[in-house]
C-alpha atoms as a PDB file:
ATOM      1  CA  UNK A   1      16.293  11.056   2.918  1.00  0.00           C
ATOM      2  CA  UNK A   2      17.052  11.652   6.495  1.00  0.00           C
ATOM      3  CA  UNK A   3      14.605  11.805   9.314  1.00  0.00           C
ATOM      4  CA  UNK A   4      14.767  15.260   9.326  1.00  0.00           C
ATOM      5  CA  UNK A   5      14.045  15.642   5.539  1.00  0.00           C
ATOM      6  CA  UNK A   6      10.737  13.854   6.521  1.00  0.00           C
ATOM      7  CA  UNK A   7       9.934  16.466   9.228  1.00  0.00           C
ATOM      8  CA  UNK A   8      10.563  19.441   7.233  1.00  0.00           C
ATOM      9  CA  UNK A   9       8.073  18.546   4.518  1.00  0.00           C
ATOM     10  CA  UNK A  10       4.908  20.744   4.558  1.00  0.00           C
ATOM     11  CA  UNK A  11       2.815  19.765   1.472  1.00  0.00           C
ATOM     12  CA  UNK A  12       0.072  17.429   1.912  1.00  0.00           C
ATOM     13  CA  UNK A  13       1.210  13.746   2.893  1.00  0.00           C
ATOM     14  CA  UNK A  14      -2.351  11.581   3.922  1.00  0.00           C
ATOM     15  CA  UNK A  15      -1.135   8.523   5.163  1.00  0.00           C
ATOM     16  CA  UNK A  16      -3.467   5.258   5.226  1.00  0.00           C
ATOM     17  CA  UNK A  17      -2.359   1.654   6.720  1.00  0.00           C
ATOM     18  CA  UNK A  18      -3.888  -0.905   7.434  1.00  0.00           C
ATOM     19  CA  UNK A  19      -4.247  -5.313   7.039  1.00  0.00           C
ATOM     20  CA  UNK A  20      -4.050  -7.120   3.824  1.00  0.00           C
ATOM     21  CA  UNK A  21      -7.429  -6.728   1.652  1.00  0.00           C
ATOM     22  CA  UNK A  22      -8.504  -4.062   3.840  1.00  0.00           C
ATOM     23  CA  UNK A  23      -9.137  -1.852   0.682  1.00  0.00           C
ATOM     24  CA  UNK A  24      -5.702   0.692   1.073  1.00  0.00           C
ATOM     25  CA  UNK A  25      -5.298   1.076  -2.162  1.00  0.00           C
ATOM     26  CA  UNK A  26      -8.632   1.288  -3.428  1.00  0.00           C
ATOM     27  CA  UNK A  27      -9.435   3.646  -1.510  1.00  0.00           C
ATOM     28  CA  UNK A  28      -6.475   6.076  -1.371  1.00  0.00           C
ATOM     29  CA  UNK A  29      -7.019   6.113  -5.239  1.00  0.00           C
ATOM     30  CA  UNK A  30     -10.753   7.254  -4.987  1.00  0.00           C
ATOM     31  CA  UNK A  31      -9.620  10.235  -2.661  1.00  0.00           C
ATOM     32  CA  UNK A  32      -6.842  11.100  -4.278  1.00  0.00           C
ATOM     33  CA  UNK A  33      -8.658  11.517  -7.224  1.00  0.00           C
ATOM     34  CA  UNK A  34     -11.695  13.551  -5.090  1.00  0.00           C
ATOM     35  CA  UNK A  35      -8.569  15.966  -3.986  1.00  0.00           C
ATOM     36  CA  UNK A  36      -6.956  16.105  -7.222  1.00  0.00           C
ATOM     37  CA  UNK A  37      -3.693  14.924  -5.632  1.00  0.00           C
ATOM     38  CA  UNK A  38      -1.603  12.104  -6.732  1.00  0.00           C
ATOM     39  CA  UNK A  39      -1.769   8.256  -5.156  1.00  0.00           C
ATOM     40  CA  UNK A  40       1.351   6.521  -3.904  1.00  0.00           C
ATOM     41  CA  UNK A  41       0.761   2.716  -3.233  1.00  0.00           C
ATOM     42  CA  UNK A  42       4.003   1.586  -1.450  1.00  0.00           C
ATOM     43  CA  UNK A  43       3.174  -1.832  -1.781  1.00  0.00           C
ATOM     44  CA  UNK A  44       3.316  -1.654  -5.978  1.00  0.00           C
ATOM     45  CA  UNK A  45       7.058  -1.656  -5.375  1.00  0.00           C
ATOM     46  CA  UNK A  46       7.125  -4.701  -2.883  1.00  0.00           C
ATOM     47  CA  UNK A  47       5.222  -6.467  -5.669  1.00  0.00           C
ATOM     48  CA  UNK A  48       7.823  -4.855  -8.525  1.00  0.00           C
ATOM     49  CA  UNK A  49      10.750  -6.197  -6.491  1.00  0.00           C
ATOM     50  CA  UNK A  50       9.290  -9.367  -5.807  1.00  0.00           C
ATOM     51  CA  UNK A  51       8.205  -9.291  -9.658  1.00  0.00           C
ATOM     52  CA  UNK A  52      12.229  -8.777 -10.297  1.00  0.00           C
ATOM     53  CA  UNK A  53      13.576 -11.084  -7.966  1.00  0.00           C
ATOM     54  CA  UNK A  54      11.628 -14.049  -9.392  1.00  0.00           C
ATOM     55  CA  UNK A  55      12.290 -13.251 -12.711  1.00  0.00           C
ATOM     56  CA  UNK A  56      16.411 -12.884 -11.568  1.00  0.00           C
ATOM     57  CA  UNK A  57      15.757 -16.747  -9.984  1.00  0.00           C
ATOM     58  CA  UNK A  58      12.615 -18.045  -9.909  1.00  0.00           C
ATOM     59  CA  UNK A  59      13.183 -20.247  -6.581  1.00  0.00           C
ATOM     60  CA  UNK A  60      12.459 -17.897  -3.966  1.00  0.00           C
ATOM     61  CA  UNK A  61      14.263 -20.026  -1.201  1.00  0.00           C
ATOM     62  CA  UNK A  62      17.474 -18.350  -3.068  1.00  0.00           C
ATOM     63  CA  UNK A  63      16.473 -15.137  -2.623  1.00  0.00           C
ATOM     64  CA  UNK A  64      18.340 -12.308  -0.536  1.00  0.00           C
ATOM     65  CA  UNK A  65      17.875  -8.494   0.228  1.00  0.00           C
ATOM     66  CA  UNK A  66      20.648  -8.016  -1.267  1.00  0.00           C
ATOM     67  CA  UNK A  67      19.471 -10.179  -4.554  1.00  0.00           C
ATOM     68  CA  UNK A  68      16.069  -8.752  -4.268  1.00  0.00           C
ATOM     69  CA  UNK A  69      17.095  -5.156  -4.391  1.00  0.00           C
ATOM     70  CA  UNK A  70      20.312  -6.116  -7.676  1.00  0.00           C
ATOM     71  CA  UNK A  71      17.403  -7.366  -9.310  1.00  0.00           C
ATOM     72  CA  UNK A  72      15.337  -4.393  -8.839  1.00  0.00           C
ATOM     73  CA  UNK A  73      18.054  -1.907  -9.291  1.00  0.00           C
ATOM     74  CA  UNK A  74      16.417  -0.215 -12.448  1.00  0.00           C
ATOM     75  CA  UNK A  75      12.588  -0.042 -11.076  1.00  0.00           C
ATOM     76  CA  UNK A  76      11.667   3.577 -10.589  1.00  0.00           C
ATOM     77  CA  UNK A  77       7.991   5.244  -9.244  1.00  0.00           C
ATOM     78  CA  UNK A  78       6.931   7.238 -11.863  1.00  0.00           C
ATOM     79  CA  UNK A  79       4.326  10.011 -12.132  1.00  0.00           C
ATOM     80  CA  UNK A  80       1.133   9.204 -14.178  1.00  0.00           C
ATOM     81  CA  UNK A  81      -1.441  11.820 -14.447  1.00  0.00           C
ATOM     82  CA  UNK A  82      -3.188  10.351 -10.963  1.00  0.00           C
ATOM     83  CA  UNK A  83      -0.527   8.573  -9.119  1.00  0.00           C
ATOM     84  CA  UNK A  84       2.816   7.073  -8.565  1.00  0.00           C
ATOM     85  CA  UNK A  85       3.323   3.657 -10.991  1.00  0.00           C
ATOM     86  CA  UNK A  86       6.273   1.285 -10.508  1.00  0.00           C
ATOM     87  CA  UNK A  87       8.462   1.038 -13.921  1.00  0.00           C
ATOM     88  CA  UNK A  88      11.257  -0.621 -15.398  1.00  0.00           C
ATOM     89  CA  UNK A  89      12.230   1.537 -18.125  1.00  0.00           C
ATOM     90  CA  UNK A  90       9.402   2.868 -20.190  1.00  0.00           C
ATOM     91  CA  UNK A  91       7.333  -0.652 -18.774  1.00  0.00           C
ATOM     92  CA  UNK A  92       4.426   0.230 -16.216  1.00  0.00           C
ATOM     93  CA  UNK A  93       4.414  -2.991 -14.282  1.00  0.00           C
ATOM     94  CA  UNK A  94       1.373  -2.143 -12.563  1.00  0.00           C
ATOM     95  CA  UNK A  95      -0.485  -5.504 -14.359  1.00  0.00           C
ATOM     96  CA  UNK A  96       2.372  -7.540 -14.436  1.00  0.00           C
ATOM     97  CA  UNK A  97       2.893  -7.944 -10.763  1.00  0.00           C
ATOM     98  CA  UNK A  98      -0.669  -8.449  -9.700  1.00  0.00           C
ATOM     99  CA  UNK A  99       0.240 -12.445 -10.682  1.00  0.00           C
ATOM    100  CA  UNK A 100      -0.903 -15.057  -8.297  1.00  0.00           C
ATOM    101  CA  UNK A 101       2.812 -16.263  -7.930  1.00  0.00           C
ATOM    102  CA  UNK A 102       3.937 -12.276  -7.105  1.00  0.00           C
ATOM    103  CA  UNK A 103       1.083 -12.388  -4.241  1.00  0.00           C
ATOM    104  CA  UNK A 104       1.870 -15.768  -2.831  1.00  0.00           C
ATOM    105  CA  UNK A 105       5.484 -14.237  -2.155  1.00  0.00           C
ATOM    106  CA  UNK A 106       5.301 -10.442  -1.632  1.00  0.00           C
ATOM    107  CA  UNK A 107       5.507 -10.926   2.178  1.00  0.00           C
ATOM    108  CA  UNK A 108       8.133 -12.823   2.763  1.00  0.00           C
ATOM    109  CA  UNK A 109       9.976  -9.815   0.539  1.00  0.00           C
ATOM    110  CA  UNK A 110       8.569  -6.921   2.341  1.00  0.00           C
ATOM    111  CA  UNK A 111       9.796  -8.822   6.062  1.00  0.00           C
ATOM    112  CA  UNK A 112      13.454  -7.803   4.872  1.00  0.00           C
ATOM    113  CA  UNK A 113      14.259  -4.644   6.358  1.00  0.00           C
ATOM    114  CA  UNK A 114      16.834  -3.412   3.320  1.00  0.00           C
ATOM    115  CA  UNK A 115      13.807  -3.364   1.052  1.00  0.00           C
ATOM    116  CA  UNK A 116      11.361  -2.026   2.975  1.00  0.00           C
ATOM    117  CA  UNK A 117      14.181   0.864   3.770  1.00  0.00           C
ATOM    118  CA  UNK A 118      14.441   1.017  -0.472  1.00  0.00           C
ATOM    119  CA  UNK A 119      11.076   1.245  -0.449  1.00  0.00           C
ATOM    120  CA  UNK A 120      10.433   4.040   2.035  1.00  0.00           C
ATOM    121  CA  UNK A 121      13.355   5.904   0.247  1.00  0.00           C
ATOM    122  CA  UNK A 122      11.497   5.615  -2.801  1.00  0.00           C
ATOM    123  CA  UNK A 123       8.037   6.874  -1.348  1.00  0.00           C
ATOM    124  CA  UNK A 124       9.710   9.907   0.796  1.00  0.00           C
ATOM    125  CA  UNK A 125      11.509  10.758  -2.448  1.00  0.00           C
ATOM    126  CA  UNK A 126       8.304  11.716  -4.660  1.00  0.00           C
ATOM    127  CA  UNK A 127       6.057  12.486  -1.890  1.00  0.00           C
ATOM    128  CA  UNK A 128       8.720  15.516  -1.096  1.00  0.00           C
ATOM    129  CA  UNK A 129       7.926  17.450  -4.265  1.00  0.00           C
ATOM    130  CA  UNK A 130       3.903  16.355  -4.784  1.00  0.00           C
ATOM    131  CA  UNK A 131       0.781  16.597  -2.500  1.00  0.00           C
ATOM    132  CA  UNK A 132      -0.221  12.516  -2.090  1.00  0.00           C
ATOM    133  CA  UNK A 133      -2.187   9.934  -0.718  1.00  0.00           C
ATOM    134  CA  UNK A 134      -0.013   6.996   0.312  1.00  0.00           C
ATOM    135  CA  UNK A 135      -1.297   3.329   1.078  1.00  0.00           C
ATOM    136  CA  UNK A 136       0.729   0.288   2.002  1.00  0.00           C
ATOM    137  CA  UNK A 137       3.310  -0.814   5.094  1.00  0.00           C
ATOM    138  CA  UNK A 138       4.400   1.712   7.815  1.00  0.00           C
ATOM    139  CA  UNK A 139       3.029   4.666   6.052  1.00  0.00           C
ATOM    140  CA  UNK A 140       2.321   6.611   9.368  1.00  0.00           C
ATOM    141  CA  UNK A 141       4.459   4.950  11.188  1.00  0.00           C
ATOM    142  CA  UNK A 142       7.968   4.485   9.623  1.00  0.00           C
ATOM    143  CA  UNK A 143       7.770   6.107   6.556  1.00  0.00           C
ATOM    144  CA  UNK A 144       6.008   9.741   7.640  1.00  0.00           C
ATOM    145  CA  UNK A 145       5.520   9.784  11.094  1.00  0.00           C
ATOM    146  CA  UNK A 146       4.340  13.187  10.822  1.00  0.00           C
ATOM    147  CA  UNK A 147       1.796  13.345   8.353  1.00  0.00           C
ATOM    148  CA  UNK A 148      -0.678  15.283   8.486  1.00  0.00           C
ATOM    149  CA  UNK A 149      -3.488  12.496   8.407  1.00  0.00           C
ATOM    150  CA  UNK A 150      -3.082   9.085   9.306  1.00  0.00           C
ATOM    151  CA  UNK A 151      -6.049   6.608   8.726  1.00  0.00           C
ATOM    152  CA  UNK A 152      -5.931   3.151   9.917  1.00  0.00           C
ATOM    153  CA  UNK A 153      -8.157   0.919   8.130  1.00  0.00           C
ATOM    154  CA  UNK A 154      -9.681  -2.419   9.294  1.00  0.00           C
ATOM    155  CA  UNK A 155     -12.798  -4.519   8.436  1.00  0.00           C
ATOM    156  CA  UNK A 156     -13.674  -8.120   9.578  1.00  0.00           C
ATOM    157  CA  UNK A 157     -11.623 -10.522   8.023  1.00  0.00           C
ATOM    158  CA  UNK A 158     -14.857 -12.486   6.458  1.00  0.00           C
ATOM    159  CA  UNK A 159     -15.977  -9.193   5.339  1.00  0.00           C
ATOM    160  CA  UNK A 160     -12.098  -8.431   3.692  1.00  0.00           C
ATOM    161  CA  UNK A 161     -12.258 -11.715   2.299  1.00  0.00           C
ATOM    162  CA  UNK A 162     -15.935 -11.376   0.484  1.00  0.00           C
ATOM    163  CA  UNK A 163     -14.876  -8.236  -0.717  1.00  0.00           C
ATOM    164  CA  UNK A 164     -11.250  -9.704  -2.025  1.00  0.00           C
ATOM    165  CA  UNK A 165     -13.394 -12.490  -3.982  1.00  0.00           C
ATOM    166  CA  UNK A 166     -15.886 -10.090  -5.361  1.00  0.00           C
ATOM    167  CA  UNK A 167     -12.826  -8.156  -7.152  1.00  0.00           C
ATOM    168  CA  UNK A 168     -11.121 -11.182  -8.137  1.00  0.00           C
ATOM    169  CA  UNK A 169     -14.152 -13.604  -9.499  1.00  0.00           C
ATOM    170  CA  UNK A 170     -16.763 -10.686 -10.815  1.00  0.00           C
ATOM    171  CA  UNK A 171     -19.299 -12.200  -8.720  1.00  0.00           C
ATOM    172  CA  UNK A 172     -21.055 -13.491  -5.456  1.00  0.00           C
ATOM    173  CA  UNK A 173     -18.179 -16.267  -3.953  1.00  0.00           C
ATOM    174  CA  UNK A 174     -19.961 -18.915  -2.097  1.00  0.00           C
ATOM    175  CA  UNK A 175     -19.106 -19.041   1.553  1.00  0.00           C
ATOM    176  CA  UNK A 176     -16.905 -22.335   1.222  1.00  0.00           C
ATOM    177  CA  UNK A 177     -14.773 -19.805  -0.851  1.00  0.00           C
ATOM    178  CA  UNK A 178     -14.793 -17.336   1.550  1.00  0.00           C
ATOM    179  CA  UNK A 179     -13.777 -19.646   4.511  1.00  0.00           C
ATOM    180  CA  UNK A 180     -11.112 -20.824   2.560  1.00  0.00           C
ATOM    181  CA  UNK A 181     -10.155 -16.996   1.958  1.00  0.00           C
ATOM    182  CA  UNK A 182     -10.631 -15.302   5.087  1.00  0.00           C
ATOM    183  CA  UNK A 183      -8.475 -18.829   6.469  1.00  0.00           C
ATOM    184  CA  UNK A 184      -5.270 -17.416   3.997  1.00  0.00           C
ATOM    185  CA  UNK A 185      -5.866 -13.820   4.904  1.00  0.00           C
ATOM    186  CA  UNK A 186      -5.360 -14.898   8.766  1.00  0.00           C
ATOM    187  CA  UNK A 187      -2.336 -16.136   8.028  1.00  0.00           C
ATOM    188  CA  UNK A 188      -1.464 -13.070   5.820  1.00  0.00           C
ATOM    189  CA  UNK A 189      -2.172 -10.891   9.227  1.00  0.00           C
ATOM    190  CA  UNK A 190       0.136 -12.500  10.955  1.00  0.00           C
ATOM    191  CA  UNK A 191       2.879 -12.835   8.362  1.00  0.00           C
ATOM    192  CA  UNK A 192       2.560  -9.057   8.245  1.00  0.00           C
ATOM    193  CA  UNK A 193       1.555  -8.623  11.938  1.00  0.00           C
ATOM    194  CA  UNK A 194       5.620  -6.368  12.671  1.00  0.00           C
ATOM    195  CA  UNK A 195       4.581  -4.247   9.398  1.00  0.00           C
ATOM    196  CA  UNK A 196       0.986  -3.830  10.175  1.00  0.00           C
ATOM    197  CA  UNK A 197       0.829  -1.508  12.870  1.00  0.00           C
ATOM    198  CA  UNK A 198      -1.500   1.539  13.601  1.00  0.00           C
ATOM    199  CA  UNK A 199       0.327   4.859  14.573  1.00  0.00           C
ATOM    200  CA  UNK A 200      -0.878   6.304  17.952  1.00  0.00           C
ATOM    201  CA  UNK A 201      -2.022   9.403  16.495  1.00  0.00           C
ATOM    202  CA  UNK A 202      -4.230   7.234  13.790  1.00  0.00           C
ATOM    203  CA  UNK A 203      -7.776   7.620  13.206  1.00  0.00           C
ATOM    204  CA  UNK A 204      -9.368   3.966  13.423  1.00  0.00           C
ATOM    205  CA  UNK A 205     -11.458   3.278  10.556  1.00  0.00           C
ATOM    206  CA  UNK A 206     -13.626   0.482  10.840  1.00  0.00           C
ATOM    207  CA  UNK A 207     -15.475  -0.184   7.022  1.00  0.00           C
ATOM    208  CA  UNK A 208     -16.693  -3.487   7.748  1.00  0.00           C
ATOM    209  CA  UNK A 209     -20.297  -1.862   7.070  1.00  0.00           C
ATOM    210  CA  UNK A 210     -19.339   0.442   5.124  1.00  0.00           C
ATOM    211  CA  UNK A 211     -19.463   1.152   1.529  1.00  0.00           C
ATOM    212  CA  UNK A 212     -16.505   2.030  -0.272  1.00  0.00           C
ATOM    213  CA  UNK A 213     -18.227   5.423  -1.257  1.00  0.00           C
ATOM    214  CA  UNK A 214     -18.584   6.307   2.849  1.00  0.00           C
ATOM    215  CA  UNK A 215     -15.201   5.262   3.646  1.00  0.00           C
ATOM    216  CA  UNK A 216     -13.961   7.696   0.702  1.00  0.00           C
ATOM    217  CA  UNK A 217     -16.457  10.300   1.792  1.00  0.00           C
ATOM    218  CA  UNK A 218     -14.844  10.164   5.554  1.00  0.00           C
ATOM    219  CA  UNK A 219     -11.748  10.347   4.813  1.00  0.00           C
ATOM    220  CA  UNK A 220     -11.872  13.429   2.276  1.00  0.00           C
ATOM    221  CA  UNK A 221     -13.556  15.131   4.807  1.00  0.00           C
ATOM    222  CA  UNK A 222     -11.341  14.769   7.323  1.00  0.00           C
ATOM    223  CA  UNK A 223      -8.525  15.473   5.039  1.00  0.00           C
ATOM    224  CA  UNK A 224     -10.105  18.905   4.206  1.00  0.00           C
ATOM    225  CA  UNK A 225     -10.043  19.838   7.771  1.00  0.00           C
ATOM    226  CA  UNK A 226      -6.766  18.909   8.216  1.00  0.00           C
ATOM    227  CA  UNK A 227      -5.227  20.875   5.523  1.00  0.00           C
ATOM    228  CA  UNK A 228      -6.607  24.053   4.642  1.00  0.00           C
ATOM    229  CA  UNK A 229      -5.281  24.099   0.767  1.00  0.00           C
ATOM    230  CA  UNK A 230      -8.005  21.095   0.389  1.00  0.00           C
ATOM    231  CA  UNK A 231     -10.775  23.406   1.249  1.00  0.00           C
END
């Protein structure tokens, strides 16, 4: 889809960025589902293509955009009745990519430029004909510059990684686990530092004291002022 394809689309694109762990994807889901609009998480399909490429050769030291995207050649975002799923045939591989090994190499896949430009395609491409909510890398800045609302979302990285543990262990982590955490998301910032960037015209969410509810409740409200069909 060329830039101008991107300009000339009217329907309802809210666009949220932000670090690693900083609750994107939560998030967009909750208010997607409060505006009864689908969710696109961009970053499902750097997992799925990471997913592919280690099951085309598991060392990843082999690995090139051009292998990456071969071995993801049949992945396709699907609509589900609230969002946008990646899926290899009639396989959702929503739980199959949230492995520990797809996460420890996911950014070192979404640094090559050929699959984040797959990836982009692939988000433009169903965001064109639905109303969405899209999460991940570049959203309002490469992928739809002119969206209608941007939100750039940050929290403390102590705070991120708490929250991170929470999700992952089903209970209170002790801080030692947090340290160690917040220590891997740090470097996870600045892996992702070039993708990771707020648009100027961004509104700066900061939801380190803030519950997920508020941070849903903000940004539906400001969505329904910024498109009138949301009203």
């Amino acid at each position: 889809m060329s830039p101008r394809d991107v300009r000339e689309r009217r329907g309802v694109v809210i666009a949220i960025d932000g670090p690693a762990a900083s609750g994107k994807s939560s998030t967009a889901q909750w208010v997607a589902r409060e505006l009864s609009i689908r969710h696109v998480d961009s970053g499902s399909l750097y997992r799925a293509a990471t997913w592919a490429a280690l099951l085309d050769a598991p060392d990843p030291g082999a690995w090139t955009p051009e292998s990456v995207l071969a071995a993801s050649s049949g992945i396709r975002l699907l609509p589900t009745s609230v969002s946008f799923v990646p899926f290899l045939d009639d396989v959702d591989l929503t739980e199959a990519t949230r492995s520990a090994t797809v996460t420890s190499q996911v950014s070192s896949v979404a640094r090559m430029g050929e699959v984040r430009a797959w990836v982009n395609d692939c988000v433009r491409a169903v965001a064109k004909d639905h109303d969405v909510v899209v999460d991940g890398r570049d959203i309002g800045t490469a992928v739809f510059p002119d969206a209608g609302l941007k939100i750039f979302l940050v929290a403390d990285p102590w705070e991120r990684a708490r929250r991170r543990l929470v999700q992952r262990l089903g209970r209170s982590p002790t801080e030692a686990e947090i340290a160690a955490e917040t220590e891997w998301l740090v470097r996870r910032d600045a892996a992702d530092a070039t993708q990771t960037v707020q648009a100027r015209d961004a509104i700066l969410l900061d939801t380190t004291y803030l519950t997920q509810q508020e941070q849903v409740e903000r940004i539906v409200a400001l969505a329904r002022a910024a498109f009138s069909e949301l009203s």
